[in-house]
Protein backbone atom coordinates (compact mmCIF):
# COMPACT_ATOMS: atom_id res chain seq x y z
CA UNK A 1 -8.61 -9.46 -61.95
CA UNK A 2 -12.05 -10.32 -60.22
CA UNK A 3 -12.05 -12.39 -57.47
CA UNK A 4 -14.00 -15.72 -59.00
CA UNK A 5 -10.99 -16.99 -61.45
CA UNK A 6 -11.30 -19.31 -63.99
CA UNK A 7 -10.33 -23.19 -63.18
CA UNK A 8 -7.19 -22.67 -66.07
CA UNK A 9 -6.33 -19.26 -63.97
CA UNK A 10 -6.35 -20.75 -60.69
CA UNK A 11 -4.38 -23.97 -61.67
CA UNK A 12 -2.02 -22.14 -63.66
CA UNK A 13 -1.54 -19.99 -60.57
CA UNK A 14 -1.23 -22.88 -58.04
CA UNK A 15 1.39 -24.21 -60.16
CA UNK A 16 3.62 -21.21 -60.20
CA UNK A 17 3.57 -20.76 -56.62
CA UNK A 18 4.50 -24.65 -56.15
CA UNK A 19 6.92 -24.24 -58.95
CA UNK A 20 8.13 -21.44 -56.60
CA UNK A 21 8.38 -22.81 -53.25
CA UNK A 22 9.68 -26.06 -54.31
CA UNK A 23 12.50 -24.12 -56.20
CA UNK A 24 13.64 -21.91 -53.07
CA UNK A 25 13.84 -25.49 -51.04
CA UNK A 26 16.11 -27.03 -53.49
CA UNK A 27 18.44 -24.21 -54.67
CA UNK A 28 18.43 -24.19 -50.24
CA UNK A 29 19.95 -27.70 -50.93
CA UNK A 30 22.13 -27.28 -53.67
CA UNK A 31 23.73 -24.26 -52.88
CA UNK A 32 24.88 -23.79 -49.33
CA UNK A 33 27.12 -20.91 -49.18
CA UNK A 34 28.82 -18.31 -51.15
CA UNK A 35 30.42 -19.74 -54.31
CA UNK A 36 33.94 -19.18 -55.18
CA UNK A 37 33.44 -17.84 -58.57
CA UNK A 38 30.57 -15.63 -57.79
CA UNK A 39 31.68 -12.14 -56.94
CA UNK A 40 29.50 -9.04 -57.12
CA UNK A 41 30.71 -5.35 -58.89
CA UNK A 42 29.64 -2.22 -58.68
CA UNK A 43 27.77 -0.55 -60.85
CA UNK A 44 30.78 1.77 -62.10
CA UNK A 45 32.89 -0.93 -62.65
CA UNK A 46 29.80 -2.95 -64.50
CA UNK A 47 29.36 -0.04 -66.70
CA UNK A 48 33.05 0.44 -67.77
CA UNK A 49 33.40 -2.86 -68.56
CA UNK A 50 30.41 -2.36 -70.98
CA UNK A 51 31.63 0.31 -71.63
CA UNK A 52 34.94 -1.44 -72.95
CA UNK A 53 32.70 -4.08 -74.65
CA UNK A 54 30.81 -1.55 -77.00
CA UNK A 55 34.39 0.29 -77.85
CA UNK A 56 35.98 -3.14 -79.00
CA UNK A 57 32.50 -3.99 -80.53
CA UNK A 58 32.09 -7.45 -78.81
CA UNK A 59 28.80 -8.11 -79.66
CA UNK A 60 28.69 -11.56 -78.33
CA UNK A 61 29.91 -10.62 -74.94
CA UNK A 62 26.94 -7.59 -74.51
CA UNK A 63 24.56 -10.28 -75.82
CA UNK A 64 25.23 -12.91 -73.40
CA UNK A 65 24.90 -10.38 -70.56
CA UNK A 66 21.49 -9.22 -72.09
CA UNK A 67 20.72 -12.74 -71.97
CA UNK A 68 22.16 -13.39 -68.21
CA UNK A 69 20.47 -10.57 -66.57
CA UNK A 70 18.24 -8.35 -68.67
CA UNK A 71 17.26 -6.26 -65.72
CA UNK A 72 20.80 -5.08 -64.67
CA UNK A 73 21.95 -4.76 -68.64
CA UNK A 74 18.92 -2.34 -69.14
CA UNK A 75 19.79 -0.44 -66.01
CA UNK A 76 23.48 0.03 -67.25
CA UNK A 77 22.48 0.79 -70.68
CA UNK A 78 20.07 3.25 -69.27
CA UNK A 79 23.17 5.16 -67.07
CA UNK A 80 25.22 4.89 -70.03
CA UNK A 81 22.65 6.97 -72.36
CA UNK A 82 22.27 4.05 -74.81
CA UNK A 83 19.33 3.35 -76.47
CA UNK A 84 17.20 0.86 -78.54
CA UNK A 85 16.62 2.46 -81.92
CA UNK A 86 12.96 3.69 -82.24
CA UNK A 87 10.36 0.89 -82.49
CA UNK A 88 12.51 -1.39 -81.19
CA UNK A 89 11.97 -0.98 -77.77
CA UNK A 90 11.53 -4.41 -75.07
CA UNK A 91 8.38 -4.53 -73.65
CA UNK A 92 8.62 -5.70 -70.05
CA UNK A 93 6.61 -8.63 -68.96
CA UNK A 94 3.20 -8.09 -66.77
CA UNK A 95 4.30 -9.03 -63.43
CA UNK A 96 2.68 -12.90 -61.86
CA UNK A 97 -1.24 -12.07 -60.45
CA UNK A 98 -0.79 -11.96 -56.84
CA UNK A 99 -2.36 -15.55 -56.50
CA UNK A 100 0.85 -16.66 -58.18
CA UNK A 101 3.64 -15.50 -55.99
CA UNK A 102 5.53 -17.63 -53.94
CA UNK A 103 5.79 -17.51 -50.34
CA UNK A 104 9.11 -18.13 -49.71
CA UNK A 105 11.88 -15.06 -48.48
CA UNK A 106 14.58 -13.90 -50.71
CA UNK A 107 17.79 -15.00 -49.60
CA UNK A 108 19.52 -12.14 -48.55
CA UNK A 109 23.08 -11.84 -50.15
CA UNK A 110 26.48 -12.57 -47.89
CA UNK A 111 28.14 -9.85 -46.66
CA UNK A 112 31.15 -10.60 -48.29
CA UNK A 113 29.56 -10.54 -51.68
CA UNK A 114 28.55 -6.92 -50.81
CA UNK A 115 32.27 -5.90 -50.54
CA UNK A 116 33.21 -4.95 -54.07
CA UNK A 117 36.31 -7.39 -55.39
CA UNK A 118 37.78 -4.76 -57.48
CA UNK A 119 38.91 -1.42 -56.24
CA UNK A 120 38.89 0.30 -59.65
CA UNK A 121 36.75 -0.63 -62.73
CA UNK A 122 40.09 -1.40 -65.38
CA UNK A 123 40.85 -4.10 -62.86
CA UNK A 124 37.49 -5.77 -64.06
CA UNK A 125 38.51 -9.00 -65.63
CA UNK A 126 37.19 -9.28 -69.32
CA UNK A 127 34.61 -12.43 -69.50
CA UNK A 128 36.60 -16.10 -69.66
CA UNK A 129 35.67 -17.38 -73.56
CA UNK A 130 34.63 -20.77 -73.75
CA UNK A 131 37.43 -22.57 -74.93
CA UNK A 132 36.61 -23.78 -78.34
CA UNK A 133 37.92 -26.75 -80.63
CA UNK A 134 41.53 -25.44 -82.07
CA UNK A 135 41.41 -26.16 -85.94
CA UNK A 136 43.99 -26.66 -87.10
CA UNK A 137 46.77 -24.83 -89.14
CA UNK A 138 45.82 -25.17 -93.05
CA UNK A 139 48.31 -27.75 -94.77
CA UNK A 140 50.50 -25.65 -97.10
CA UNK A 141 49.16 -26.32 -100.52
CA UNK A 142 51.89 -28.55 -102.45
CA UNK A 143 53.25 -27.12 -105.58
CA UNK A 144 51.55 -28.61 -108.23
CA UNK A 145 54.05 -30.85 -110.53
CA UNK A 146 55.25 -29.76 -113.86
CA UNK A 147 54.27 -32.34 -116.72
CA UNK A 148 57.34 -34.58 -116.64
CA UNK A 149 59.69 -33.43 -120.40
CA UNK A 150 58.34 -35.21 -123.07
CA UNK A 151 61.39 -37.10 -124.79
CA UNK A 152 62.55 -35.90 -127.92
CA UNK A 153 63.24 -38.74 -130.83
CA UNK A 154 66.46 -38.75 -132.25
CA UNK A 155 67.27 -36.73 -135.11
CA UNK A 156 66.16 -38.25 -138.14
CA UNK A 157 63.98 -40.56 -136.72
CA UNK A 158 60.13 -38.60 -136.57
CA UNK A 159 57.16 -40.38 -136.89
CA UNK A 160 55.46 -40.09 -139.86
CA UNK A 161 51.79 -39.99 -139.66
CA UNK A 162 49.68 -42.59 -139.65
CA UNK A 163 47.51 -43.21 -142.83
CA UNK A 164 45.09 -45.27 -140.93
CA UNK A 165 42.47 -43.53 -138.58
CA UNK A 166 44.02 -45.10 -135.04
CA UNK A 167 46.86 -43.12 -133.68
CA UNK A 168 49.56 -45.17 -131.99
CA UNK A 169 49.86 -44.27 -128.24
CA UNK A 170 52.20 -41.60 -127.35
CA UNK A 171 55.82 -43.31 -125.96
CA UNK A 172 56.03 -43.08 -122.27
């Protein structure tokens, strides 16, 4: 990129890098230590637990973790020996112009989260589901009524037809 940028460039690129800086002082604020339910894996024990996923065919599980972090997903898919069908492929994005980078550290990661949790990868928990509405058992249908007898006249006693055009109603 030459070195006079264009005013839309050089805002744009100022407002990353504020974007930036102002996020590494907050998340600073928010979150002060290691988190309970944050735990790291190893990468054995990440890739048997897709590797689980893709035998039971839980698409929605391997999608959310494409979603969650594309980066390590495409790593593990890449050590597993899957790939995207041809002309499919993800492009990567072009990485921020230099003018756009924050200057702020990366937070280097506890030491206990560098310990893996699990000692082998079938001790992997499979992902907590949302819990979802129950619905409800289906009502068994009700058995639907038989027409109630009609009642039979006495012997001797049928009706006769009318002559007219207007039929009596039936007895009930």
């Amino acid at each position: 990129m030459p070195n006079n940028q264009t005013d839309a460039n050089a805002l744009r690129d100022s407002m990353t890098r504020e974007v930036t800086n102002d996020a590494y002082s907050i998340s600073q604020q928010i979150f002060r230590g290691q988190e309970g339910d944050v735990s790291r894996v190893s990468n054995e024990q990440l890739d048997e637990r897709y590797r689980q996923a893709f035998t039971t065919e839980d698409r929605s599980y391997l999608m959310q973790e494409a979603v969650r972090d594309p980066v390590q997903f495409l790593a593990s898919m890449q050590r597993l020996g899957v790939s995207m069908p041809p002309g499919q492929e993800i492009q990567p994005e072009p990485p921020l112009p230099k003018a756009a980078k924050a200057n702020v550290p990366l937070p280097k990661p506890p030491e206990q989260a560098l310990q893996s949790t699990y000692p082998t990868a079938q001790e992997v928990p499979p992902p907590e589901v949302p819990p979802q509405s129950p619905v409800p058992p289906a009502a068994p249908m009700p058995q639907p009524l038989a027409p109630p007898p009609v009642p039979q006249p006495p012997p001797g006693m049928l009706p006769s037809e009318p002559a007219s055009g207007n039929a009596p109603p039936p007895p009930a």
